[in-house]
C-alpha atoms as a PDB file:
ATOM      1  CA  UNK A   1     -12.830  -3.402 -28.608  1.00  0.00           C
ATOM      2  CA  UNK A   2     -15.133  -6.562 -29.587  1.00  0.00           C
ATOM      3  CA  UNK A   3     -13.163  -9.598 -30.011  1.00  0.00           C
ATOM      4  CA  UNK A   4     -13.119 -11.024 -33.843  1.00  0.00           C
ATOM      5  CA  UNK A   5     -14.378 -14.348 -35.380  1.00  0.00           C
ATOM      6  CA  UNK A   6     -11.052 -16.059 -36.906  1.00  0.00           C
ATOM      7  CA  UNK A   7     -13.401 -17.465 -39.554  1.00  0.00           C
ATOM      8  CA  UNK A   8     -13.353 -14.011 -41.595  1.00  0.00           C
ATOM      9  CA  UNK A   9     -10.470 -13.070 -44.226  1.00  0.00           C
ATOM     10  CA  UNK A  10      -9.328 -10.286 -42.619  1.00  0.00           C
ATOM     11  CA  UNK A  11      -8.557 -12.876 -39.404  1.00  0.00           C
ATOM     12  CA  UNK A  12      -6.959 -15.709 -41.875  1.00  0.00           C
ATOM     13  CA  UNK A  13      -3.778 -12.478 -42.298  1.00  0.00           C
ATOM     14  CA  UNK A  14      -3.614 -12.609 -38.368  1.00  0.00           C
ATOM     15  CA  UNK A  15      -3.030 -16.455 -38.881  1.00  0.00           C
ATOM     16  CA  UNK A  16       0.248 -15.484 -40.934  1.00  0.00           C
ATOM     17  CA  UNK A  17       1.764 -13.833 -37.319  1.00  0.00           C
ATOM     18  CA  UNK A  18       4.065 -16.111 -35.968  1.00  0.00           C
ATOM     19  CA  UNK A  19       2.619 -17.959 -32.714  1.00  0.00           C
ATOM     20  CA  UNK A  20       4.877 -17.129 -29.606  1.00  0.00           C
ATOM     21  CA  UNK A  21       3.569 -19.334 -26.828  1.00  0.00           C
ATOM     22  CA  UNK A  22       6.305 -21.725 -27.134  1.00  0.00           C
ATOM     23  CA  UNK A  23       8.651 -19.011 -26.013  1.00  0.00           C
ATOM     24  CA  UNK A  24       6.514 -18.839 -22.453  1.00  0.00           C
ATOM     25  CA  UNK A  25       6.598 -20.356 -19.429  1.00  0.00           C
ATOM     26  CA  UNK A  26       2.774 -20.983 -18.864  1.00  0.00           C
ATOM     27  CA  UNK A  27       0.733 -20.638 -15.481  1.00  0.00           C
ATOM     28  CA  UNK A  28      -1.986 -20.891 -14.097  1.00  0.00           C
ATOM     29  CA  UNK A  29      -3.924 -19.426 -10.945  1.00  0.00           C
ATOM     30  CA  UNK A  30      -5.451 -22.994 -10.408  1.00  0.00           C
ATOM     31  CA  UNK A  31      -6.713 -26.307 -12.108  1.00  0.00           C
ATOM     32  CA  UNK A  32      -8.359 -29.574 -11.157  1.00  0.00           C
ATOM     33  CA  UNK A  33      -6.256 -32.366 -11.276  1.00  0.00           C
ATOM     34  CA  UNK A  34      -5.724 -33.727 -14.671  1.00  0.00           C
ATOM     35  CA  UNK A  35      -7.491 -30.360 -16.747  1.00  0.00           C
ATOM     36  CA  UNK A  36      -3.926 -28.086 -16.347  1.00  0.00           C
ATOM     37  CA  UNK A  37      -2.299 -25.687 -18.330  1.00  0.00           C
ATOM     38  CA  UNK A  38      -0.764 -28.355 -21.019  1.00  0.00           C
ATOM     39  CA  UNK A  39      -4.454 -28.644 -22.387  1.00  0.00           C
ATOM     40  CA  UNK A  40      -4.373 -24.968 -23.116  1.00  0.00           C
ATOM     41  CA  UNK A  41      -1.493 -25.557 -25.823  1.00  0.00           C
ATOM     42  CA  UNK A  42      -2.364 -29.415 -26.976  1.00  0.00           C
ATOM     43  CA  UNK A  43      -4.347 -28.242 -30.144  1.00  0.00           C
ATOM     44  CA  UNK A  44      -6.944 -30.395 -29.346  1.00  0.00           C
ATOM     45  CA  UNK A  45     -10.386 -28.664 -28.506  1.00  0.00           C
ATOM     46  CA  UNK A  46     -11.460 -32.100 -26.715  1.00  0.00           C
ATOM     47  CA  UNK A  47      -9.225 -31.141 -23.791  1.00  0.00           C
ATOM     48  CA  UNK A  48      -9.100 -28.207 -21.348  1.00  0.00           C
ATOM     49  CA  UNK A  49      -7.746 -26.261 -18.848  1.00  0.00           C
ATOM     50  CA  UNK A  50     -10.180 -25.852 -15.475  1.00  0.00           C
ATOM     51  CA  UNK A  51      -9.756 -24.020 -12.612  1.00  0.00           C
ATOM     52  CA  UNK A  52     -10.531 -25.032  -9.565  1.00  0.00           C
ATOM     53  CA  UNK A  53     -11.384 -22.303  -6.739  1.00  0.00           C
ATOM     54  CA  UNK A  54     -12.578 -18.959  -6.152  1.00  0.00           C
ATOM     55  CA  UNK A  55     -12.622 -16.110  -8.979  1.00  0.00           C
ATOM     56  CA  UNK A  56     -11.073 -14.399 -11.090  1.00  0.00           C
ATOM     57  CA  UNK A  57      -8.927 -17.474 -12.564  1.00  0.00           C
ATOM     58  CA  UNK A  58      -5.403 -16.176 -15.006  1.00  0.00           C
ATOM     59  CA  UNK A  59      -3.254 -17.687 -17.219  1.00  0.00           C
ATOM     60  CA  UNK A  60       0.242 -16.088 -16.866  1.00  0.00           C
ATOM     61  CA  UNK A  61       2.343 -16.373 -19.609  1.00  0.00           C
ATOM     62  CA  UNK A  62       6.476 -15.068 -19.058  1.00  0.00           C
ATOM     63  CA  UNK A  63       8.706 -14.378 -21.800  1.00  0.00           C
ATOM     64  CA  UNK A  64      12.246 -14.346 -21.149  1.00  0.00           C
ATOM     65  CA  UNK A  65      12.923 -11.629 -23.844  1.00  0.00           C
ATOM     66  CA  UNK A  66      10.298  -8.706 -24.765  1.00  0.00           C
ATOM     67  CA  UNK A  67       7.884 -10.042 -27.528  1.00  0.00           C
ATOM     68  CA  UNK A  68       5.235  -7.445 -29.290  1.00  0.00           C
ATOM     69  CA  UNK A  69       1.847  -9.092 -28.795  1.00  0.00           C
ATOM     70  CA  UNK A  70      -0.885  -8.129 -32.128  1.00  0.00           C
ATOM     71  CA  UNK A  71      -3.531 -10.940 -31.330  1.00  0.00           C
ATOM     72  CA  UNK A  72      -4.358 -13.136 -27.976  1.00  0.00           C
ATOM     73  CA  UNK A  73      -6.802 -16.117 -29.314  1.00  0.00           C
ATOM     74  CA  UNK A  74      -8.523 -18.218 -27.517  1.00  0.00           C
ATOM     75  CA  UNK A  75     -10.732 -21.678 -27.413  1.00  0.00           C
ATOM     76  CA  UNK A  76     -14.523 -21.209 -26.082  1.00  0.00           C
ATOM     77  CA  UNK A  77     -17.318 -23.498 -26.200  1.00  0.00           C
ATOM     78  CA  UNK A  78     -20.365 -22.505 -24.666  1.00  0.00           C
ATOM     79  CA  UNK A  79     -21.996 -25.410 -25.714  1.00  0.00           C
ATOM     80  CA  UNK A  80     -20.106 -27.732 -24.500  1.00  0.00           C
ATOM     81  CA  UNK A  81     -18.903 -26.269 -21.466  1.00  0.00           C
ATOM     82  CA  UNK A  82     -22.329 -24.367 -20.388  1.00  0.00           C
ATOM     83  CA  UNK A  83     -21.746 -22.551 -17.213  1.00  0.00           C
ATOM     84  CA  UNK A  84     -17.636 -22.727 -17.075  1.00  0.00           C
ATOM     85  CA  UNK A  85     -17.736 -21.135 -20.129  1.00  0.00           C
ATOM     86  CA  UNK A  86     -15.866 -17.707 -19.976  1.00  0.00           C
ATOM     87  CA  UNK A  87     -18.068 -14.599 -20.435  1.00  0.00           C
ATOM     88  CA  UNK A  88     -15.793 -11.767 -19.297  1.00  0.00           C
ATOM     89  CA  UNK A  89     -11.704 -11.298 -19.554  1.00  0.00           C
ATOM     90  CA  UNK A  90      -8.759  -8.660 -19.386  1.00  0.00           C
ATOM     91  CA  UNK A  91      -5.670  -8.965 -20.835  1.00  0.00           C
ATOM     92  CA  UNK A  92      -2.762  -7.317 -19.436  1.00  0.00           C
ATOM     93  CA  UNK A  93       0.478  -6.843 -20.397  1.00  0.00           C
ATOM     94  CA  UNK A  94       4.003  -5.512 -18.732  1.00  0.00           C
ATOM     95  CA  UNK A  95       7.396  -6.096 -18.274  1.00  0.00           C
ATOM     96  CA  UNK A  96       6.682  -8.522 -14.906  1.00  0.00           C
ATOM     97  CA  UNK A  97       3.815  -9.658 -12.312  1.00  0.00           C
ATOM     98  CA  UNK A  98       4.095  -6.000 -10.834  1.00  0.00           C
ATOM     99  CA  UNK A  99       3.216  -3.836 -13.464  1.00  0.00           C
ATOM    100  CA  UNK A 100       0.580  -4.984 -15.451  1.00  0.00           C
ATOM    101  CA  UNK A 101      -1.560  -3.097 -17.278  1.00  0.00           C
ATOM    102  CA  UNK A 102      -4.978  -3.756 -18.722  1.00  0.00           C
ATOM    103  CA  UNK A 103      -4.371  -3.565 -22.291  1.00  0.00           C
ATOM    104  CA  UNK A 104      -8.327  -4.749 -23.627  1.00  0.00           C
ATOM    105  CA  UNK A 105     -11.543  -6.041 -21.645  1.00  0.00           C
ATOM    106  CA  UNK A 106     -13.748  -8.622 -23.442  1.00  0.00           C
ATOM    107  CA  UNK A 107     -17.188  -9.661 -22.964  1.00  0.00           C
ATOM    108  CA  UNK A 108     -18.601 -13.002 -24.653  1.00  0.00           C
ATOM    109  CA  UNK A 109     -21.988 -14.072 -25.360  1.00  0.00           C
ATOM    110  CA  UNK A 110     -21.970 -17.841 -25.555  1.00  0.00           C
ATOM    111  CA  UNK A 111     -18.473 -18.451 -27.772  1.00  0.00           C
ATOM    112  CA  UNK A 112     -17.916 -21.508 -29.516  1.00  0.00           C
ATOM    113  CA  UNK A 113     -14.859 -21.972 -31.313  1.00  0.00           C
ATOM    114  CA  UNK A 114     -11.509 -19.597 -31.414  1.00  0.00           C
ATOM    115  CA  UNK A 115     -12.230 -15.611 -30.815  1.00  0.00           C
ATOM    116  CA  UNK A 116      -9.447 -13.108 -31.985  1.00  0.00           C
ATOM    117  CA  UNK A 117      -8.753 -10.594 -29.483  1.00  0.00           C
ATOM    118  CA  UNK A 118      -6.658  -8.013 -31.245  1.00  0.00           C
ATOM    119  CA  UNK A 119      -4.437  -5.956 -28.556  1.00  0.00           C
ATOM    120  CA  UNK A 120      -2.558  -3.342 -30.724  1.00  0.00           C
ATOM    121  CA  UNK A 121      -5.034   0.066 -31.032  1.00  0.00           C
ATOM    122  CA  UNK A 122      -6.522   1.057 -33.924  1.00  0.00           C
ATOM    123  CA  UNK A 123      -5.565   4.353 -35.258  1.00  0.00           C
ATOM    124  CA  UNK A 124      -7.756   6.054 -37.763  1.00  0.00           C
ATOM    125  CA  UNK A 125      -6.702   7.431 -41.269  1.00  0.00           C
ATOM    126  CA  UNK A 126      -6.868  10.869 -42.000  1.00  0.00           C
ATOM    127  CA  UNK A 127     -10.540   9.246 -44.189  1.00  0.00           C
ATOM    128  CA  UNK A 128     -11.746   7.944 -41.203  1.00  0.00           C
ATOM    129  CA  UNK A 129     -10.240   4.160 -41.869  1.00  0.00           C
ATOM    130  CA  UNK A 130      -9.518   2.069 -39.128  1.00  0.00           C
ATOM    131  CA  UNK A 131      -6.078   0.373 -39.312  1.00  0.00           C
ATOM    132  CA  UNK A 132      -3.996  -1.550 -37.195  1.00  0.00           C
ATOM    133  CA  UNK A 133      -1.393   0.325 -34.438  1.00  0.00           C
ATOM    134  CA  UNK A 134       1.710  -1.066 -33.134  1.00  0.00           C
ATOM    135  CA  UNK A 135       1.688  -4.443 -31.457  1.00  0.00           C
ATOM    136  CA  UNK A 136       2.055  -4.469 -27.485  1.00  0.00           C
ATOM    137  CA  UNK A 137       5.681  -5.103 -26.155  1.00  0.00           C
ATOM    138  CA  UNK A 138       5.592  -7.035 -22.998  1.00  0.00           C
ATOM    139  CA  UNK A 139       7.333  -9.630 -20.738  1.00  0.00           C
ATOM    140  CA  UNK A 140       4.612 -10.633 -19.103  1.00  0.00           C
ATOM    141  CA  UNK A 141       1.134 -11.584 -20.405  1.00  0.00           C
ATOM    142  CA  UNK A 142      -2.127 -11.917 -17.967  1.00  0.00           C
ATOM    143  CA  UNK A 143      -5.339 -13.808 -19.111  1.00  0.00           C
ATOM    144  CA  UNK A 144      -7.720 -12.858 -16.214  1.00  0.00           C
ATOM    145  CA  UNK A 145     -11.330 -14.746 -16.494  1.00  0.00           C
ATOM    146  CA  UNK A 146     -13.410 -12.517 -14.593  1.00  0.00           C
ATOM    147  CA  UNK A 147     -17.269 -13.897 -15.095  1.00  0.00           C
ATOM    148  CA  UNK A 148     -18.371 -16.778 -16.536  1.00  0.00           C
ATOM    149  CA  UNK A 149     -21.858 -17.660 -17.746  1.00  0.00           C
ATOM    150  CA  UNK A 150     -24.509 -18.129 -15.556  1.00  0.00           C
ATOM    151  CA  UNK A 151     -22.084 -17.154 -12.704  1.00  0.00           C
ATOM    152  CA  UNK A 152     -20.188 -20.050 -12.814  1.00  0.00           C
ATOM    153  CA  UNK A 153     -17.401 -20.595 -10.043  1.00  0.00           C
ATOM    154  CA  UNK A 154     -14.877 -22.544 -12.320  1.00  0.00           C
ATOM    155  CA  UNK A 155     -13.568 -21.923 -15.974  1.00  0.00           C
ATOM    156  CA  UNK A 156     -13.344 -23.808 -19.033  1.00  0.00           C
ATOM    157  CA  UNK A 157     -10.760 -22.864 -21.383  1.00  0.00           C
ATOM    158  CA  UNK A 158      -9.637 -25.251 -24.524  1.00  0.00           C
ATOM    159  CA  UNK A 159      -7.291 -23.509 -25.844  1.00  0.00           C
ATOM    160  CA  UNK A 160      -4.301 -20.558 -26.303  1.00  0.00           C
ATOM    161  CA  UNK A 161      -2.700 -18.956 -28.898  1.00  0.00           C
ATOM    162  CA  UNK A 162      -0.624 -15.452 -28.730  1.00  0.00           C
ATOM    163  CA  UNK A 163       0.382 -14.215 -32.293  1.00  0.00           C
ATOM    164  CA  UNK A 164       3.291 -11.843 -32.579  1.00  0.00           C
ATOM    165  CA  UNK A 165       3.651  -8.671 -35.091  1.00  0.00           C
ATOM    166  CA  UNK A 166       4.763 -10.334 -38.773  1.00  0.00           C
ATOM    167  CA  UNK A 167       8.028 -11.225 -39.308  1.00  0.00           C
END
């Protein structure tokens, strides 16, 4: 499934989800000193999180209760960020480190700004319309960056949201 521009209408009702991250305890596979996981969840698209060291870079993110996951979202900006910038990700999901499953794969052609990477499937009406299935239950949540542009070695990411099903 192609990730979504936030910008659209449809995307401003994904907005109205509640925002779990705070419930986490963030991760990540590496970072440069000073670029960590805190700039992932500072609201402020100046800063980032970079890793530092061989692909594929994650972001783990552990609940201590089971959430339902609708929407990952994340900060890109190709131009700024050029050759860090991510250009292919999975998302899995489980109940720990040990059974994750790849729940959506994502490929990016020069992002800039936040991209809306619904997770719940889409079931079709009996008229053919697309609408949204259950959110994904989960205790664990993997970001995995697998490619970046121009097959860059380290990854720019400026920021991370996970929305929840409405409340």
């Amino acid at each position: 499934m192609a990730p979504r521009d936030p910008e659209s209408e449809e995307e401003e009702q994904e907005y109205e989800r509640p925002e779990l991250g705070h419930l986490a305890q963030w991760s990540v596979s590496s970072h440069k000193y000073g670029f960590g996981v805190e700039n992932l969840r500072d609201n402020n698209d100046n800063t980032f999180w970079q890793s530092e060291g061989p692909q594929p870079h994650a972001i783990d993110l552990s609940f201590p209760k089971r959430v339902f996951v609708s929407t990952v979202v994340l900060f890109m900006s190709h131009p700024r960020d050029d050759s860090y910038t991510p250009s292919k990700i999975s998302i899995r999901a489980g109940t720990s480190v040990h059974d994750l499953q790849e729940v959506r794969m994502c490929e990016f052609q020069k992002p800039d700004g936040w991209i809306a990477i619904p997770l719940r499937p889409m079931d079709s009406t009996e008229d053919g319309m697309e609408v949204e299935g259950p959110p994904i239950p989960c205790h664990h949540l993997r970001i995995v960056i697998q490619a970046n542009h121009l097959n860059g070695k380290d990854t720019h990411v400026r920021g991370l949201k996970i929305h929840g099903q409405p409340g």
